[in-house]
Structures are given as structure tokens and as C-alpha cells.
N, C-alpha and C. Protein backbone atom coordinates (compact mmCIF):
# COMPACT_ATOMS: atom_id res chain seq x y z
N UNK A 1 137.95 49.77 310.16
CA UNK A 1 138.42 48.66 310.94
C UNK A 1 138.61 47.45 310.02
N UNK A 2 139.35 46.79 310.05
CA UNK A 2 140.19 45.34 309.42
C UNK A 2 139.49 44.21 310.11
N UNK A 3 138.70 43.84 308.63
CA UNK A 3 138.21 42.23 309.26
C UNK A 3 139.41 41.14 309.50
N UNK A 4 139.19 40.62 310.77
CA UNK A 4 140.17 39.70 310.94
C UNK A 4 139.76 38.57 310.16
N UNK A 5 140.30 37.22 309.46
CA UNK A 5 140.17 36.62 309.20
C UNK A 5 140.87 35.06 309.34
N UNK A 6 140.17 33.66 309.35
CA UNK A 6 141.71 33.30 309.54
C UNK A 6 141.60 32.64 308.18
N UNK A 7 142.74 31.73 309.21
CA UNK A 7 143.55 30.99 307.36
C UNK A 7 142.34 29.76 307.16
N UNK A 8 141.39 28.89 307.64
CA UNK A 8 140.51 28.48 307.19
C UNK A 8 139.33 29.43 306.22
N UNK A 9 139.01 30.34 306.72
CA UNK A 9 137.94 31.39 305.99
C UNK A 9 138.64 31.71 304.52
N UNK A 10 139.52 32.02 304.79
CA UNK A 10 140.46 32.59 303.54
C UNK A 10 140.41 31.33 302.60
N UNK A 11 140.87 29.72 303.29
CA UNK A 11 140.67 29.08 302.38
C UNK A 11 139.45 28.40 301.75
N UNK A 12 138.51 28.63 302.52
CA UNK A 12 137.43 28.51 302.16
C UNK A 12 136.35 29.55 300.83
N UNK A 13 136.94 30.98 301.11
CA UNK A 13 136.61 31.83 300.09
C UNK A 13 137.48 31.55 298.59
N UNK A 14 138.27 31.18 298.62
CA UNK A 14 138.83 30.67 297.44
C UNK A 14 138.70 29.56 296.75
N UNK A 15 137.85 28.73 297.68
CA UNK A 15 137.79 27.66 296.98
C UNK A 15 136.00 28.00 296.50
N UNK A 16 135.16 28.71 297.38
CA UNK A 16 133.99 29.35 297.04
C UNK A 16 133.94 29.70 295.40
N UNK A 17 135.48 30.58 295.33
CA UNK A 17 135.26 31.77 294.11
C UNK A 17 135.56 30.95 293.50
N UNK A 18 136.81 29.60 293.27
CA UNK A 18 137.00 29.01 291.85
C UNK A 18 135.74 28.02 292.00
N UNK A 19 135.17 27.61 293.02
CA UNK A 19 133.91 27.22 292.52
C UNK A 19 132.87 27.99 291.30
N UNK A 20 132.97 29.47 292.01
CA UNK A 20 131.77 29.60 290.86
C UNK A 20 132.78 29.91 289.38
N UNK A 21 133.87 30.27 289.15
CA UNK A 21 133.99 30.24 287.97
C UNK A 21 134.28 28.71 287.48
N UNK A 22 134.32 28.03 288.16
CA UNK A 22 133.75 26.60 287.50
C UNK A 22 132.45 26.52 286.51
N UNK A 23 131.43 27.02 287.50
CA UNK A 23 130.30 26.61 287.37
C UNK A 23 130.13 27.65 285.99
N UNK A 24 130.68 28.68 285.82
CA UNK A 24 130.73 29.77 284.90
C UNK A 24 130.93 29.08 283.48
N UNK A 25 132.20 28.25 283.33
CA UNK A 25 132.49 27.73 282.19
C UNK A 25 131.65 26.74 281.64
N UNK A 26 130.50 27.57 280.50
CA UNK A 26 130.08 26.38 280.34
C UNK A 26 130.69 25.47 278.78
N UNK A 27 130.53 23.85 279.32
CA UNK A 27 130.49 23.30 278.03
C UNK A 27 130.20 23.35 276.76
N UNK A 28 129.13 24.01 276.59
CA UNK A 28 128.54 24.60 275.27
C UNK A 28 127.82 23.29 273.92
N UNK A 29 128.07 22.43 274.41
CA UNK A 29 127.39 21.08 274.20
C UNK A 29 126.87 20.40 274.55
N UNK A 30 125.71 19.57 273.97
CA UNK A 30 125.25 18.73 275.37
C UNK A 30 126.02 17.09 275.55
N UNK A 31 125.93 16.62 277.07
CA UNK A 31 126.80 15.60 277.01
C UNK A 31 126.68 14.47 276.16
N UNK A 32 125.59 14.11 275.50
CA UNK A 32 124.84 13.31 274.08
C UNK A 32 125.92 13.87 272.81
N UNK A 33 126.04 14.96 272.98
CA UNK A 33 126.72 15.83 271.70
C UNK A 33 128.18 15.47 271.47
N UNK A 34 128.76 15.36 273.18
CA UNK A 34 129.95 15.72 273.15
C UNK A 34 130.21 13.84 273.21
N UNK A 35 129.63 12.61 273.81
CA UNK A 35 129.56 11.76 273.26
C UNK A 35 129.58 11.15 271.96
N UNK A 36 128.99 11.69 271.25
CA UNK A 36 128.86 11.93 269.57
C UNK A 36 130.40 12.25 269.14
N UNK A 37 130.77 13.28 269.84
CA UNK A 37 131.79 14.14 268.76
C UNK A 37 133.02 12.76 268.98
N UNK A 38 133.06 13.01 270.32
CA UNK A 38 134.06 11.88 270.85
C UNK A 38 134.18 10.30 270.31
N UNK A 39 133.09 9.59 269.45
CA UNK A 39 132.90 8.45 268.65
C UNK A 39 132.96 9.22 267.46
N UNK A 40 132.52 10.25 266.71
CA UNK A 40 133.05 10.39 265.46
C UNK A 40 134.84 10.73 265.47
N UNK A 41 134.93 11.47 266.55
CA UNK A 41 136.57 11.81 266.17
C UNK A 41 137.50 10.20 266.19
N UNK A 42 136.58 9.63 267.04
CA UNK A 42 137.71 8.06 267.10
C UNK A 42 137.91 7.55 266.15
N UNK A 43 136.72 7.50 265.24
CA UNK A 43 136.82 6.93 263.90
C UNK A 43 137.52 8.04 262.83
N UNK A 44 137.95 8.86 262.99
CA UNK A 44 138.61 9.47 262.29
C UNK A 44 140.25 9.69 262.91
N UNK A 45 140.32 9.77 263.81
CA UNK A 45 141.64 9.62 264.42
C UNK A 45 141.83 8.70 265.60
N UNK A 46 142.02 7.25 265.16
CA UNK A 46 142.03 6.16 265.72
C UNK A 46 142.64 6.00 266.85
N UNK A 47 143.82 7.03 267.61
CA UNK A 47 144.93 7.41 268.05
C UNK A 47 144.25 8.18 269.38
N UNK A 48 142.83 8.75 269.75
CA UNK A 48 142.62 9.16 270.39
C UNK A 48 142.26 9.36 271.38
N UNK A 49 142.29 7.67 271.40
CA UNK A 49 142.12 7.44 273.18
C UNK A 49 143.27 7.52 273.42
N UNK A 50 144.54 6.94 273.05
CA UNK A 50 145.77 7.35 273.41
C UNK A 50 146.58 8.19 273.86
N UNK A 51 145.98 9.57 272.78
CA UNK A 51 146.50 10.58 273.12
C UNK A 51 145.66 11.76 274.29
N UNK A 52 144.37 11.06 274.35
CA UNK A 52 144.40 11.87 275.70
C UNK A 52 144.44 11.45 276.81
N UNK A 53 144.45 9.88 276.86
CA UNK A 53 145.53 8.90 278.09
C UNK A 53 147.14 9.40 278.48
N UNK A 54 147.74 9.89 277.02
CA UNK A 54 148.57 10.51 277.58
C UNK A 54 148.68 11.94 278.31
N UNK A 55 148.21 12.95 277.40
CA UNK A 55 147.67 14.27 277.69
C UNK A 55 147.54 14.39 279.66
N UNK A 56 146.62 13.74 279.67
CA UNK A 56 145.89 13.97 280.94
C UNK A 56 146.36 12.85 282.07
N UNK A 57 147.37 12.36 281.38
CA UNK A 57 147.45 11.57 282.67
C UNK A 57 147.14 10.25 283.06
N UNK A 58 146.01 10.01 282.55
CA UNK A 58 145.02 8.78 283.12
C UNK A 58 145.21 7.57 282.32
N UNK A 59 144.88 6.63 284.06
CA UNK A 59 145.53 5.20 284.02
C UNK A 59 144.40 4.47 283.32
N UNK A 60 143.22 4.85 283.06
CA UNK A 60 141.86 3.78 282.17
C UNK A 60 141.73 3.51 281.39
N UNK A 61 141.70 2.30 280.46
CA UNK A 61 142.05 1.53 279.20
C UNK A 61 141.53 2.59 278.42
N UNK A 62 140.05 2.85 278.76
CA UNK A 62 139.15 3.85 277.29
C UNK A 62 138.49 5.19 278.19
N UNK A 63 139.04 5.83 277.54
CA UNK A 63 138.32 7.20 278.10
C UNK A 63 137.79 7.91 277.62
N UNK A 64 137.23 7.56 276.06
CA UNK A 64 136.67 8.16 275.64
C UNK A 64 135.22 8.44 275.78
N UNK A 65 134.67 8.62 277.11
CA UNK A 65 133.33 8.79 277.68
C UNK A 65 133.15 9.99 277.77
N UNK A 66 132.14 10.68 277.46
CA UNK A 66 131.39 11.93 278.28
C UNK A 66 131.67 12.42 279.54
N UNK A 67 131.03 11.84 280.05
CA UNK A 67 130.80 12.00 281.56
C UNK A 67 132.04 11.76 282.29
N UNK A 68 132.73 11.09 281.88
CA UNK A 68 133.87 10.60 282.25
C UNK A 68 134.86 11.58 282.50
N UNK A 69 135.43 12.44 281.18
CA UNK A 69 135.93 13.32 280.50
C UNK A 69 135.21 14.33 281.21
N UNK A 70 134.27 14.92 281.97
CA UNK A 70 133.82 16.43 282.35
C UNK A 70 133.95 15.23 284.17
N UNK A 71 134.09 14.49 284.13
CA UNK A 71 134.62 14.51 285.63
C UNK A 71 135.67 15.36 286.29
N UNK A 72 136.70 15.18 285.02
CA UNK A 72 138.04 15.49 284.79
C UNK A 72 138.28 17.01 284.58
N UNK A 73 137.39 17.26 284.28
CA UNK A 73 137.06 18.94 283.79
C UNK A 73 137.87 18.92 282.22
N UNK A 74 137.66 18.16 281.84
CA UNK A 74 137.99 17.66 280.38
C UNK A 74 136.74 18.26 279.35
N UNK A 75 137.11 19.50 278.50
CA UNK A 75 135.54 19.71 277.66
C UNK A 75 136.01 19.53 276.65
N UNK A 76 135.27 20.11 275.42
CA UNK A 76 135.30 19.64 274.31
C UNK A 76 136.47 20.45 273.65
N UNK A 77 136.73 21.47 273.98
CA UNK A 77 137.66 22.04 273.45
C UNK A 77 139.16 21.57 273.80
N UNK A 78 139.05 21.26 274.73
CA UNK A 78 140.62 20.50 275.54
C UNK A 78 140.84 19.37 274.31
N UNK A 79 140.07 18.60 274.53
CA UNK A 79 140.12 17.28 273.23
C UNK A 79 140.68 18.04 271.81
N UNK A 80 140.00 19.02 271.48
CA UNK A 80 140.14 19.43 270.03
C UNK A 80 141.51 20.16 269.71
N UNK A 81 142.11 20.11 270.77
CA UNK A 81 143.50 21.16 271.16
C UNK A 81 144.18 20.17 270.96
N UNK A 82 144.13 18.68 271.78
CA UNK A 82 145.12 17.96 271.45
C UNK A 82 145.29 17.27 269.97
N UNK A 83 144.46 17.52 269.01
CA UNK A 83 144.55 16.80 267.51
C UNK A 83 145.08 17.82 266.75
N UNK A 84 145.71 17.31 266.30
CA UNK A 84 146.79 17.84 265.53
C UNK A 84 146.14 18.69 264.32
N UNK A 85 146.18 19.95 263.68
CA UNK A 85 145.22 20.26 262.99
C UNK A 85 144.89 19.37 261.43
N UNK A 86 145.97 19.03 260.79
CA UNK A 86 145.35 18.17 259.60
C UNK A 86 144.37 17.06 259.68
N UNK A 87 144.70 16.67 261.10
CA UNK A 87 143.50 15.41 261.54
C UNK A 87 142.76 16.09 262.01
N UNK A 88 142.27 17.66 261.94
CA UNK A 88 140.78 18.15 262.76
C UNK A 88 140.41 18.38 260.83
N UNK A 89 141.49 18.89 260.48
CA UNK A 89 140.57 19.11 258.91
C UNK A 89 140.24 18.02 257.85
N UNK A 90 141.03 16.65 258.23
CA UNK A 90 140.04 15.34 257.76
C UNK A 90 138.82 14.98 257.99
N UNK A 91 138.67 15.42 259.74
CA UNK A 91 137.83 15.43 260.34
C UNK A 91 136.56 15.79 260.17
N UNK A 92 137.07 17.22 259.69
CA UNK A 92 136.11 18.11 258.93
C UNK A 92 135.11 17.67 257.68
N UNK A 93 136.56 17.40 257.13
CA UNK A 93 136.17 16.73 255.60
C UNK A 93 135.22 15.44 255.43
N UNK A 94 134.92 14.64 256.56
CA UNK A 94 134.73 13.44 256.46
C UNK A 94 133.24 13.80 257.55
N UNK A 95 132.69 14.30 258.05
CA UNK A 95 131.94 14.41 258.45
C UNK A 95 130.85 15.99 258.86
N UNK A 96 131.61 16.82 258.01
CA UNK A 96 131.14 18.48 257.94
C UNK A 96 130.88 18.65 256.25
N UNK A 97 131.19 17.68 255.53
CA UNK A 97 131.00 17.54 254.19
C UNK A 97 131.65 18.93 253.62
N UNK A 98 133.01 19.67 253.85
CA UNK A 98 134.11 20.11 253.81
C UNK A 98 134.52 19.98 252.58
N UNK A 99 134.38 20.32 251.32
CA UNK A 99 135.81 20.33 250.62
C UNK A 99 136.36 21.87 250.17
């Protein structure tokens, strides 16, 4: 026999399931960390509040916050996608002691 269902339940189970693979993805940093990374990358690529003001959309002078940024579902890897790679390997160089 066929569970009936309606169109509230249905939308409710879907928003259930991308809930938990929300909750699945984790950050893999802590928000102290990812604060950190986010003030060292500024000083190395000065450009980066900019570019993820543009990226993402958003109308707020500085966004380069933590908490701010995982409101957004913004993690650390999203950020590191938008820098261009020679500015992730200055990056490197200047604070991974890289040569």
C-alpha cells in the first residue's frame, strides 16, 4: 500500500534531509582559526574583502568576520577558491615559511 503524502510533508522532509547534510559538512577549523586565517589572508591580499563582497553578493562594508561568513554558509574553503592561486602561494610564502 502507497503512503499518501502531501505537498507540505514532502516539503518538510526535504528540508529535514538538506538540514542534516548541512549539519554533515563540517568546517574543519575552529571559528578563532578561521578568524585568524581571514586577518592573515587580508594582509596578504588586501583585495579581499572586496572580492568576496563581490563573490557572494553582500551589501556590508567588511565581511571579513567568522561568524559572519558561516552565517552565510561561507567556509574556509569557499574563501580559498576565490584567491587567485599566486596570491594563495605568496600567502604561503609569507606565513607557512614556504620557499
Amino acid at each position: 500500500m502507497l503512503k499518501i503524502t502531501t505537498l507540505e510533508e514532502k516539503v518538510g522532509n526535504l528540508i529535514a534531509y538538506f538540514d542534516e547534510i548541512e549539519k554533515d559538512e563540517k568546517v574543519g577549523i575552529s571559528i578563532d582559526g578561521y578568524g585568524q586565517l581571514l586577518t592573515d589572508l587580508n594582509e596578504t591580499y588586501p583585495k579581499l574583502n572586496k572580492a568576496i563582497r563581490s563573490e557572494f553578493e553582500m551589501k556590508d562594508e567588511f565581511v571579513l568576520k567568522s561568524e559572519y561568513l558561516l552565517d552565510f554558509n561561507i567556509k574556509p574553503r569557499d574563501i580559498l577558491d576565490i584567491i587567485e592561486k599566486k596570491d594563495l602561494l605568496e600567502f604561503c610564502k609569507t606565513y607557512l615559511l614556504i620557499y
